[in-house]
C-alpha atoms as a PDB file:
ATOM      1  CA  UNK A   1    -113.460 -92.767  42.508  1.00  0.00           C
ATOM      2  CA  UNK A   2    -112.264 -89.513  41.594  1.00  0.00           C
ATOM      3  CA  UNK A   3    -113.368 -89.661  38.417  1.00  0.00           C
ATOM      4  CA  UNK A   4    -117.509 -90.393  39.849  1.00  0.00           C
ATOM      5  CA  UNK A   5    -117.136 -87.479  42.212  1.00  0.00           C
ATOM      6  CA  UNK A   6    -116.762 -85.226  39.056  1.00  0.00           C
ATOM      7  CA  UNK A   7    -119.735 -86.863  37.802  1.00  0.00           C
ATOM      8  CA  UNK A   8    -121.168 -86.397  40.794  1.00  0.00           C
ATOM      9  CA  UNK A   9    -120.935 -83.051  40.929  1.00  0.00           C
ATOM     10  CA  UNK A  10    -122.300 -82.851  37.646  1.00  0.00           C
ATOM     11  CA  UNK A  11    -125.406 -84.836  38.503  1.00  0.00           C
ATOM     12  CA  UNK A  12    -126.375 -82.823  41.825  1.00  0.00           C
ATOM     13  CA  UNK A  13    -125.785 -79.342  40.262  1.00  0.00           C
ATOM     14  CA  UNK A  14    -128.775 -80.750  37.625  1.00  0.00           C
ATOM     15  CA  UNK A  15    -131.107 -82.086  39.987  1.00  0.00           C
ATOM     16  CA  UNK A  16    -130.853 -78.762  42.445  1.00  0.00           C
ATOM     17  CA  UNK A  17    -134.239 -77.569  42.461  1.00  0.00           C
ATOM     18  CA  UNK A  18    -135.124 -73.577  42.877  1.00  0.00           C
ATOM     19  CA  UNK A  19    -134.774 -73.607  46.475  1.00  0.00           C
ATOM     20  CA  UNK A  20    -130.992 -74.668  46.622  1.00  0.00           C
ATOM     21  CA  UNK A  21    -129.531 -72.662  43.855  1.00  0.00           C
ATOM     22  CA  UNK A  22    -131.802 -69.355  45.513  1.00  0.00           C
ATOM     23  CA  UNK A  23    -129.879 -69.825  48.740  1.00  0.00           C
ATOM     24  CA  UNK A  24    -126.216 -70.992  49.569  1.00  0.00           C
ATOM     25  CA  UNK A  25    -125.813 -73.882  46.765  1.00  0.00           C
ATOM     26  CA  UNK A  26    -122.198 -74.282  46.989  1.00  0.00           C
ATOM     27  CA  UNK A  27    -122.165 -74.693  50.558  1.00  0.00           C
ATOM     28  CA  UNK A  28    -125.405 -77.216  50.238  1.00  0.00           C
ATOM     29  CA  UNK A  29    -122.832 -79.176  47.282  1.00  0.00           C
ATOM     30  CA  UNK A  30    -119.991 -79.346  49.390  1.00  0.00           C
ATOM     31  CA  UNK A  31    -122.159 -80.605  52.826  1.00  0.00           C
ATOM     32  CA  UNK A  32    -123.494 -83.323  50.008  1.00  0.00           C
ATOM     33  CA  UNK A  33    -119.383 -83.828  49.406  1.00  0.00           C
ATOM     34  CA  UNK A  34    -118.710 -84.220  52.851  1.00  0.00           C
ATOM     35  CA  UNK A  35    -120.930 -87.283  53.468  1.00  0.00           C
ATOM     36  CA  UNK A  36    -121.006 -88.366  50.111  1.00  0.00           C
ATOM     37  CA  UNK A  37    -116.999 -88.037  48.537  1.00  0.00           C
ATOM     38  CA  UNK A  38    -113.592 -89.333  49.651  1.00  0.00           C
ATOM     39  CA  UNK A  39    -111.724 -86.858  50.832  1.00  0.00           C
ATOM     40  CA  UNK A  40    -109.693 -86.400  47.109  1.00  0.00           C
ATOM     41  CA  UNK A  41    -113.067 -85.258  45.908  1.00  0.00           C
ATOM     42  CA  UNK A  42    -113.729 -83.107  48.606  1.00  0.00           C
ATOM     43  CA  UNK A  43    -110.375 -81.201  47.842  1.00  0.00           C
ATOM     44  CA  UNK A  44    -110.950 -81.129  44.335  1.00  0.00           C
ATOM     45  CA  UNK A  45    -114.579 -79.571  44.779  1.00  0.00           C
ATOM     46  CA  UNK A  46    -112.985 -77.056  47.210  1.00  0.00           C
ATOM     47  CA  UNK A  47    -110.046 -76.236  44.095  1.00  0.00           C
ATOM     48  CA  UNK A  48    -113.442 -75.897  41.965  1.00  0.00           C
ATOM     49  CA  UNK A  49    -114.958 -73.909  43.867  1.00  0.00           C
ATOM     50  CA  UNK A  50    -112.213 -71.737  44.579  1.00  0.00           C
ATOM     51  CA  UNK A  51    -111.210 -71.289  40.856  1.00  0.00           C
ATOM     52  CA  UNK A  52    -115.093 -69.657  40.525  1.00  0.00           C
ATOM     53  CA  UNK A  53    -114.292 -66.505  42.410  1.00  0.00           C
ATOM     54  CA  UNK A  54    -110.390 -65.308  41.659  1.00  0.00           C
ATOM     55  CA  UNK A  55    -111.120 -61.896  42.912  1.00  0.00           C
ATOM     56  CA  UNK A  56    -111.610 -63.514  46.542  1.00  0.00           C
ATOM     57  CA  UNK A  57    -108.322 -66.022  46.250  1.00  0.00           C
ATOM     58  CA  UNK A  58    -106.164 -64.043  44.552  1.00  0.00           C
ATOM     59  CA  UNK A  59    -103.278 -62.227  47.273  1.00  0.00           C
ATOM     60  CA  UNK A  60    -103.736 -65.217  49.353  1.00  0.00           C
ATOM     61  CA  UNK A  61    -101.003 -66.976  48.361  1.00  0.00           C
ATOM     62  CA  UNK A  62     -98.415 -64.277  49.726  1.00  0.00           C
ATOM     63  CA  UNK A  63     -99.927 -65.369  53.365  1.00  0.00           C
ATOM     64  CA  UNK A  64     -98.805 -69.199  52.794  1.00  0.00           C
ATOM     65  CA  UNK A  65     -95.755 -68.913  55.096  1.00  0.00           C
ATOM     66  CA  UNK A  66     -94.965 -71.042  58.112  1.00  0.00           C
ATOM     67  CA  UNK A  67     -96.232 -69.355  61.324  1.00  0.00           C
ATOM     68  CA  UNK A  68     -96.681 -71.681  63.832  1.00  0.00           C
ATOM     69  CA  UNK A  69     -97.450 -70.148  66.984  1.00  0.00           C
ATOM     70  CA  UNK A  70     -97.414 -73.355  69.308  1.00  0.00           C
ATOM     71  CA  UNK A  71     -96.260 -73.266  72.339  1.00  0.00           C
ATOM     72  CA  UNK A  72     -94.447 -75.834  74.057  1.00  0.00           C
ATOM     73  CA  UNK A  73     -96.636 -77.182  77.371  1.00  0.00           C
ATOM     74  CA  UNK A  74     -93.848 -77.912  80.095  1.00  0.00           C
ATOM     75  CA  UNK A  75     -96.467 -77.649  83.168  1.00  0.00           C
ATOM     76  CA  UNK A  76     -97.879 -81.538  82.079  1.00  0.00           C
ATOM     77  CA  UNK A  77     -96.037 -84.809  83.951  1.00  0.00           C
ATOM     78  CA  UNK A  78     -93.861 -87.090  82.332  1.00  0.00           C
ATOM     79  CA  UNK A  79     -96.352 -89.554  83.257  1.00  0.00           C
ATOM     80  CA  UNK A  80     -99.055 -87.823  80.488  1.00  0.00           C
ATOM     81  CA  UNK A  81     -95.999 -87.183  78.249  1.00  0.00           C
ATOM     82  CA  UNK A  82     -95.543 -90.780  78.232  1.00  0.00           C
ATOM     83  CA  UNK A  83     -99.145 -91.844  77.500  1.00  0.00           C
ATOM     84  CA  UNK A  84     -99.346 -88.826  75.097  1.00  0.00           C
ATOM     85  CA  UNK A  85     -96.144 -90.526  73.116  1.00  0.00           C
ATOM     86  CA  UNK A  86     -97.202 -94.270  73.536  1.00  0.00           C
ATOM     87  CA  UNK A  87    -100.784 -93.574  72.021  1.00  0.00           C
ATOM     88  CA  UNK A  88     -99.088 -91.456  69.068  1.00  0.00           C
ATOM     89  CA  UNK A  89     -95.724 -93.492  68.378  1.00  0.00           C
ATOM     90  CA  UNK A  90     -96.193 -96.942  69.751  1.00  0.00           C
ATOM     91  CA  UNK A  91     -95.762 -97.884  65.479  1.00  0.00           C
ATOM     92  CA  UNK A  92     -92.764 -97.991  66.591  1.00  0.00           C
ATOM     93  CA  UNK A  93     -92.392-100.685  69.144  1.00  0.00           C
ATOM     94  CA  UNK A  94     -91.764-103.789  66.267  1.00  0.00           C
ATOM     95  CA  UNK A  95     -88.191-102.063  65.554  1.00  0.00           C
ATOM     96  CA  UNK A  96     -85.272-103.055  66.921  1.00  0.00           C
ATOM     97  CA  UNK A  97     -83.129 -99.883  66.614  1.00  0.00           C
ATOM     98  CA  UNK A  98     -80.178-101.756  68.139  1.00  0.00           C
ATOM     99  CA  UNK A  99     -79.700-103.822  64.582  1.00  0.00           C
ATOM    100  CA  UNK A 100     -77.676-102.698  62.390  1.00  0.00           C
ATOM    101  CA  UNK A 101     -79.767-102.867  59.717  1.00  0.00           C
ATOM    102  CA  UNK A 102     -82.322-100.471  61.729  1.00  0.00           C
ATOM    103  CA  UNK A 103     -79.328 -97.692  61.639  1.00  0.00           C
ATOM    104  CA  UNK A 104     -77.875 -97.958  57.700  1.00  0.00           C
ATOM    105  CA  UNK A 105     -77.953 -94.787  56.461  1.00  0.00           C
ATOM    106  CA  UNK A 106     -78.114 -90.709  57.527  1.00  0.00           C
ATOM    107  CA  UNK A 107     -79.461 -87.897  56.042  1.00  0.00           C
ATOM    108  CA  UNK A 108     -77.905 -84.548  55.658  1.00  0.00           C
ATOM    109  CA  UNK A 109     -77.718 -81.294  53.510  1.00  0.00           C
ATOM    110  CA  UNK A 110     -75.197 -81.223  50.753  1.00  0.00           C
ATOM    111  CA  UNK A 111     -73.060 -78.349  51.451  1.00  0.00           C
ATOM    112  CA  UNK A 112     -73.308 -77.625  47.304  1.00  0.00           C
ATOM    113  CA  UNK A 113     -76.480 -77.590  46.642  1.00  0.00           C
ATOM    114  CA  UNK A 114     -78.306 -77.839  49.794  1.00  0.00           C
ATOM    115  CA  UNK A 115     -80.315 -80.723  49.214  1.00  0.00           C
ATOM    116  CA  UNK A 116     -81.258 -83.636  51.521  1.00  0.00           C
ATOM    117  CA  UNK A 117     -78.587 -86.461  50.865  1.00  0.00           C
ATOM    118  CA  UNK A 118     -78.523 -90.205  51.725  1.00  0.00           C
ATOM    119  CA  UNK A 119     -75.695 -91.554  53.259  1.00  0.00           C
ATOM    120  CA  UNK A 120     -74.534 -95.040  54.460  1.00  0.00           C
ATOM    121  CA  UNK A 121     -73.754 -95.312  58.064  1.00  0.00           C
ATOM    122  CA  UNK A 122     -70.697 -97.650  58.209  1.00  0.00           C
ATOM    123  CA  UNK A 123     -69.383 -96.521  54.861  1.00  0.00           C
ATOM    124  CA  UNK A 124     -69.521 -92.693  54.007  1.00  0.00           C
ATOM    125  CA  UNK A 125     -68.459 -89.698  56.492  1.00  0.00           C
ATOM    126  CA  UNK A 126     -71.242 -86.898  57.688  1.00  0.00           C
ATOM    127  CA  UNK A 127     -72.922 -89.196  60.596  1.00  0.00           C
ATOM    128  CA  UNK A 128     -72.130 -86.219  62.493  1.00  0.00           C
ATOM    129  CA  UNK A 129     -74.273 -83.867  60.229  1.00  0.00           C
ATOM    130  CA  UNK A 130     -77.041 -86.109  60.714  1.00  0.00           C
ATOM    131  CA  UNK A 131     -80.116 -84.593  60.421  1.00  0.00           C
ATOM    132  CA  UNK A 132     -83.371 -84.999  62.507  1.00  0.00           C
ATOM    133  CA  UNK A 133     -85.435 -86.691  60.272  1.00  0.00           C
ATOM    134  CA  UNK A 134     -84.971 -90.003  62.137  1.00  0.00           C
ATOM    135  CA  UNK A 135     -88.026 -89.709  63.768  1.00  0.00           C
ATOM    136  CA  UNK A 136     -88.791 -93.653  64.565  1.00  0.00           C
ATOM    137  CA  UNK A 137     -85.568 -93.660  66.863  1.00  0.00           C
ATOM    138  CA  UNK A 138     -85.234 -90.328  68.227  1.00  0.00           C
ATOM    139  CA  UNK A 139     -89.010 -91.023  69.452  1.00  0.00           C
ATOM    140  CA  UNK A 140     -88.231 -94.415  71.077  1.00  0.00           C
ATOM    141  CA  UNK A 141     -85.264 -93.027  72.962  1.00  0.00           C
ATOM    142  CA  UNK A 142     -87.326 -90.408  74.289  1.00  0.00           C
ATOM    143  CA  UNK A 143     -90.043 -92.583  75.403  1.00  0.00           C
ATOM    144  CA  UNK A 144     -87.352 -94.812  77.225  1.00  0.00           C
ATOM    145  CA  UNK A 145     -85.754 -91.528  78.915  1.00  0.00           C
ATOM    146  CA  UNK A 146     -89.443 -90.872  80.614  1.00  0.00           C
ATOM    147  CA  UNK A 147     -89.566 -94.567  81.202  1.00  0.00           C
ATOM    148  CA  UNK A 148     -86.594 -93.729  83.771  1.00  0.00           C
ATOM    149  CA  UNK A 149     -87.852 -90.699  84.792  1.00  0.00           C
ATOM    150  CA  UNK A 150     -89.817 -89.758  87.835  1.00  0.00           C
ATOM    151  CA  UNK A 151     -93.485 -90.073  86.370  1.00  0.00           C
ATOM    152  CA  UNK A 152     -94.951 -87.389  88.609  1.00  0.00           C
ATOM    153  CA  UNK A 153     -91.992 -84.906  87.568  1.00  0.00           C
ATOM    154  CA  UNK A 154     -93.256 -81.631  85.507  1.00  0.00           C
ATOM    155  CA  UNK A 155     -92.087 -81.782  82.122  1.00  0.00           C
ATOM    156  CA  UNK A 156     -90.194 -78.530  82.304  1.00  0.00           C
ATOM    157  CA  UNK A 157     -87.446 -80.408  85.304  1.00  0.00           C
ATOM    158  CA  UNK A 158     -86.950 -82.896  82.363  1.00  0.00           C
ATOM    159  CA  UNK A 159     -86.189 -81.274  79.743  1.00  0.00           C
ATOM    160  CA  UNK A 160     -83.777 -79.086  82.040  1.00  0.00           C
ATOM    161  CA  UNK A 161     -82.148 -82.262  82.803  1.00  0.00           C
ATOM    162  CA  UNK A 162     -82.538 -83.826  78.926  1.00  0.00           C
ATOM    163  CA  UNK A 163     -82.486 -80.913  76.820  1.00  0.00           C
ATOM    164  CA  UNK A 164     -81.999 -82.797  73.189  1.00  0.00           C
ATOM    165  CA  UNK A 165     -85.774 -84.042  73.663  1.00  0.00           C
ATOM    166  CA  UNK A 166     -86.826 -80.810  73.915  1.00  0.00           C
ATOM    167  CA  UNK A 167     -88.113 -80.385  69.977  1.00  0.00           C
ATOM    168  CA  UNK A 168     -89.512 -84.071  70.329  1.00  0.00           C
ATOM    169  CA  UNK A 169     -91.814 -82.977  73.262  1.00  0.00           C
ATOM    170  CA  UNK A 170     -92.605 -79.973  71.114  1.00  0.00           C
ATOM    171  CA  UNK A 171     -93.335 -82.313  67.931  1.00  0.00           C
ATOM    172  CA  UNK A 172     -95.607 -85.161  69.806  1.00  0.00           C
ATOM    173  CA  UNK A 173     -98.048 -82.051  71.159  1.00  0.00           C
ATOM    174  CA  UNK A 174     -98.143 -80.228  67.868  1.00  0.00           C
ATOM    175  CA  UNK A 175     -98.383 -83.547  65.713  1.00  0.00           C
ATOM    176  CA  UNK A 176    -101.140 -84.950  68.574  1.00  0.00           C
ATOM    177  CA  UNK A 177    -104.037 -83.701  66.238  1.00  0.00           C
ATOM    178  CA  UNK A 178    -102.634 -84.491  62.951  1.00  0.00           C
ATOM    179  CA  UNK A 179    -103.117 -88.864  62.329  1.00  0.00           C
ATOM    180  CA  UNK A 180    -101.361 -88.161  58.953  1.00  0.00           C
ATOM    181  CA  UNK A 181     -98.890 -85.410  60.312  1.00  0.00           C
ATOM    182  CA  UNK A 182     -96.040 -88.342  61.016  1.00  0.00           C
ATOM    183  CA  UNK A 183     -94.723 -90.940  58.187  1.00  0.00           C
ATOM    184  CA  UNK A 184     -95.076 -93.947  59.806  1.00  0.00           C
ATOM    185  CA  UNK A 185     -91.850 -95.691  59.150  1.00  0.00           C
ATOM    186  CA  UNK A 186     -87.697 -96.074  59.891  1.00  0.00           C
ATOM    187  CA  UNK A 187     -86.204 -93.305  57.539  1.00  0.00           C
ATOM    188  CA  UNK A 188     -83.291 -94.891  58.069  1.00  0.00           C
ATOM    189  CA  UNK A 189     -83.441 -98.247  58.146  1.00  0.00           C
ATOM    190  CA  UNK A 190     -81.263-100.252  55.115  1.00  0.00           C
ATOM    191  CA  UNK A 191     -84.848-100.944  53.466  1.00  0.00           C
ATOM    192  CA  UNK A 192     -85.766 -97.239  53.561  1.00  0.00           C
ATOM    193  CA  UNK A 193     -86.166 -95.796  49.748  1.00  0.00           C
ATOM    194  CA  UNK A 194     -85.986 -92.214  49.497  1.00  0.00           C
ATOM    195  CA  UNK A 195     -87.844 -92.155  45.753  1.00  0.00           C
ATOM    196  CA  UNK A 196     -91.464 -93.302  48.044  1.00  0.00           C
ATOM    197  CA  UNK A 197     -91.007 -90.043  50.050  1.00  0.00           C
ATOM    198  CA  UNK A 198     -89.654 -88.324  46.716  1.00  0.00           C
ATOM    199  CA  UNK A 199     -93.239 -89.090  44.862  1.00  0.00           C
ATOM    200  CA  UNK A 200     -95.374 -87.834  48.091  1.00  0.00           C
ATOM    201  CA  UNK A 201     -93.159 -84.917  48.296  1.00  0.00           C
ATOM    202  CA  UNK A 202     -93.586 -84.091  44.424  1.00  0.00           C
ATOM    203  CA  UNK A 203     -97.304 -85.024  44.245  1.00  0.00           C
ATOM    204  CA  UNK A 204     -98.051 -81.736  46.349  1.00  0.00           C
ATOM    205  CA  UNK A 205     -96.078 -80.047  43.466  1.00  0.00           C
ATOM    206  CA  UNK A 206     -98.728 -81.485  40.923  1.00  0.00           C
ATOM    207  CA  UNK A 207     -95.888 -83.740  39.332  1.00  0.00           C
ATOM    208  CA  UNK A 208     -97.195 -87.080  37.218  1.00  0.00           C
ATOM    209  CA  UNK A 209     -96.029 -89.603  35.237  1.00  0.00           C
ATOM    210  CA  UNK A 210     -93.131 -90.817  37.719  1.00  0.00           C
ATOM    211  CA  UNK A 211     -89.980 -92.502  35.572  1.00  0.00           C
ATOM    212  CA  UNK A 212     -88.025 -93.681  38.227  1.00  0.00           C
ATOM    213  CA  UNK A 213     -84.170 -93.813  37.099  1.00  0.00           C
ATOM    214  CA  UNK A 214     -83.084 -95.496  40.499  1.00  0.00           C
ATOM    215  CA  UNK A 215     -84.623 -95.270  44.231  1.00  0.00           C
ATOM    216  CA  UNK A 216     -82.661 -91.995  44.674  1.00  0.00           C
ATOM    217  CA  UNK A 217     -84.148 -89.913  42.056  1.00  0.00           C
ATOM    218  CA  UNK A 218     -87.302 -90.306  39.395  1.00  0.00           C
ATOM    219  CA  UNK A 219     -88.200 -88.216  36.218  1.00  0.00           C
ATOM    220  CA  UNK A 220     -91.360 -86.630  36.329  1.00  0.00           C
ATOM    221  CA  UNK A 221     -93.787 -84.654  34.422  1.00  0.00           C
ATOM    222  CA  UNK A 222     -94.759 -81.292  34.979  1.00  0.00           C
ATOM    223  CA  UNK A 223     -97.713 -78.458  33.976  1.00  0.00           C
ATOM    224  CA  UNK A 224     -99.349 -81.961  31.994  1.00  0.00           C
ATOM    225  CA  UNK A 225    -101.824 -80.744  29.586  1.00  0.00           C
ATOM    226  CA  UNK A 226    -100.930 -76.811  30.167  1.00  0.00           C
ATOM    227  CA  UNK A 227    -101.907 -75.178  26.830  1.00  0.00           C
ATOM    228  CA  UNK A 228     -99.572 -73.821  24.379  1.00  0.00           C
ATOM    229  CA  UNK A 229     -99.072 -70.498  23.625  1.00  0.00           C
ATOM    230  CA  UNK A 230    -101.381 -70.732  20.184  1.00  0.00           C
ATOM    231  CA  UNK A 231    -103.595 -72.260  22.190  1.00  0.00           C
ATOM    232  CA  UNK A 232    -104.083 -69.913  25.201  1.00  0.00           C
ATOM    233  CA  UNK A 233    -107.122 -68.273  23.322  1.00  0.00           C
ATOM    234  CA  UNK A 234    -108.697 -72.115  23.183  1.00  0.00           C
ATOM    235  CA  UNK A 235    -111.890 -72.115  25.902  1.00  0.00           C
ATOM    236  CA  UNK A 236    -110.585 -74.946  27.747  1.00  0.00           C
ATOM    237  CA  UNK A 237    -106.845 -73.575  28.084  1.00  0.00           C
ATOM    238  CA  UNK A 238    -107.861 -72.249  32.096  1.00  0.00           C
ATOM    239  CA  UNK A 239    -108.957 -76.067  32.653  1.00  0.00           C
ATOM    240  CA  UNK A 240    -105.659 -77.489  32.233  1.00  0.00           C
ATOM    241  CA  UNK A 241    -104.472 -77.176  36.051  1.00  0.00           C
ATOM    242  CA  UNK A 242    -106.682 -80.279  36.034  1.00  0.00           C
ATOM    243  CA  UNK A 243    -104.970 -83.831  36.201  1.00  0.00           C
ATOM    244  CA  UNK A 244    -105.728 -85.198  32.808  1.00  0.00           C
ATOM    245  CA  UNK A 245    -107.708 -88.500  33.179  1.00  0.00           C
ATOM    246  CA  UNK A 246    -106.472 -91.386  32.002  1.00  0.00           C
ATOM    247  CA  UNK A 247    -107.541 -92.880  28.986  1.00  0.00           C
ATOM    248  CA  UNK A 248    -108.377 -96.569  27.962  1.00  0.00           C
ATOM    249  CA  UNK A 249    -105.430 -97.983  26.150  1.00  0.00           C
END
């Protein structure tokens, strides 16, 4: 699909008559993307479009840093907190987080290189360095705790009284416009592999060709097709931040 959205592209920027390319034809291409491409075409158009004007782009990555300015609402009930939780996290109803099998492993930082570590529950110390990241169970306790809670109480008295949900009320109104902001599963449940969050972690990083050695760690390519430096005079060599397409075998 990608692949016909480049073509796409291609096809539209012909068949623009005088009109569109006299007034605003990249934002008339991209309202085409919008109703026309998935939304992996979309973002690659945008990357196109952005690589056309450097002199407007370039600085801007110095003001990627996390600044989130949200606020946590305390004035709402635990009654809307409730509803707010059971429309966002009730994916996690099916699991029974009394099984063992449902509470196998941890995560936590290695003190040497501080790296996010796997551990087994009933085997290997650091349970108590546990960090949050088990965000299936965490979020079913809470929504038990405001199950026994007074419904018309202000969020604020319950998180006086229960101050360890305090970051998970915080989370569920932050995350409440986001569909794809959670990953939808038990992170620490015995069938849990960390190489599946590994790959969507490393995709962002423009890594390809994924050799998984075992489901803790894969080998992966990076800077595919980046020219060499004999070659950095070639026309195409500012093309290659572009995932190479694959070829018939």
């Amino acid at each position: 699909e990608l692949l016909q959205d480049l073509l796409e592209i291609r096809h539209w920027l012909e068949r623009a008559d005088a009109r569109q390319r006299a007034g605003q034809l990249w934002d008339a291409l991209f309202r085409h993307a919008e109703t026309s491409f998935n939304l992996d075409g979309q973002e690659l158009l945008c990357a196109l479009l952005i690589e056309i004007y450097p002199e407007a782009t370039e600085g801007l990555d110095e003001m990627f840093h996390a600044h989130d300015p949200e606020l946590l609402h305390i004035t709402e009930t635990v009654r809307a907190t409730l509803e707010r939780l059971d429309d966002q996290y009730d994916w996690t109803d099916g699991i029974d987080f009394s099984a063992d099998e449902q509470n196998a492993h941890f995560w936590y930082v290695s003190e040497n290189k501080l790296e996010p570590r796997f551990g087994r529950r009933a085997e290997e110390p650091g349970a108590d360095q546990e960090m949050p990241v088990a965000i299936a169970r965490d979020m079913a306790a809470f929504r038990d705790a405001l199950r026994h809670s007074d419904p018309d109480q202000r969020l604020r008295v319950f998180l006086q009284e229960h101050p360890d949900y305090r970051h998970l009320a915080r989370r569920a109104q932050v995350l409440g416009r986001y569909p794809y902001g959670e990953i939808r599963d038990n992170l620490i449940a015995e069938g849990c592999s960390p190489l599946d969050i590994l790959r969507f972690k490393l995709a962002f990083f423009g890594a390809a060709k994924f050799d998984p050695k075992s489901s803790l760690w894969t080998r992966i390519t990076m800077f595919q097709g980046a020219p060499l430096m004999s070659e950095l005079d070639e026309p195409w060599a500012d093309d290659w931040w572009l995932s190479v397409a694959p070829q018939n075998a």
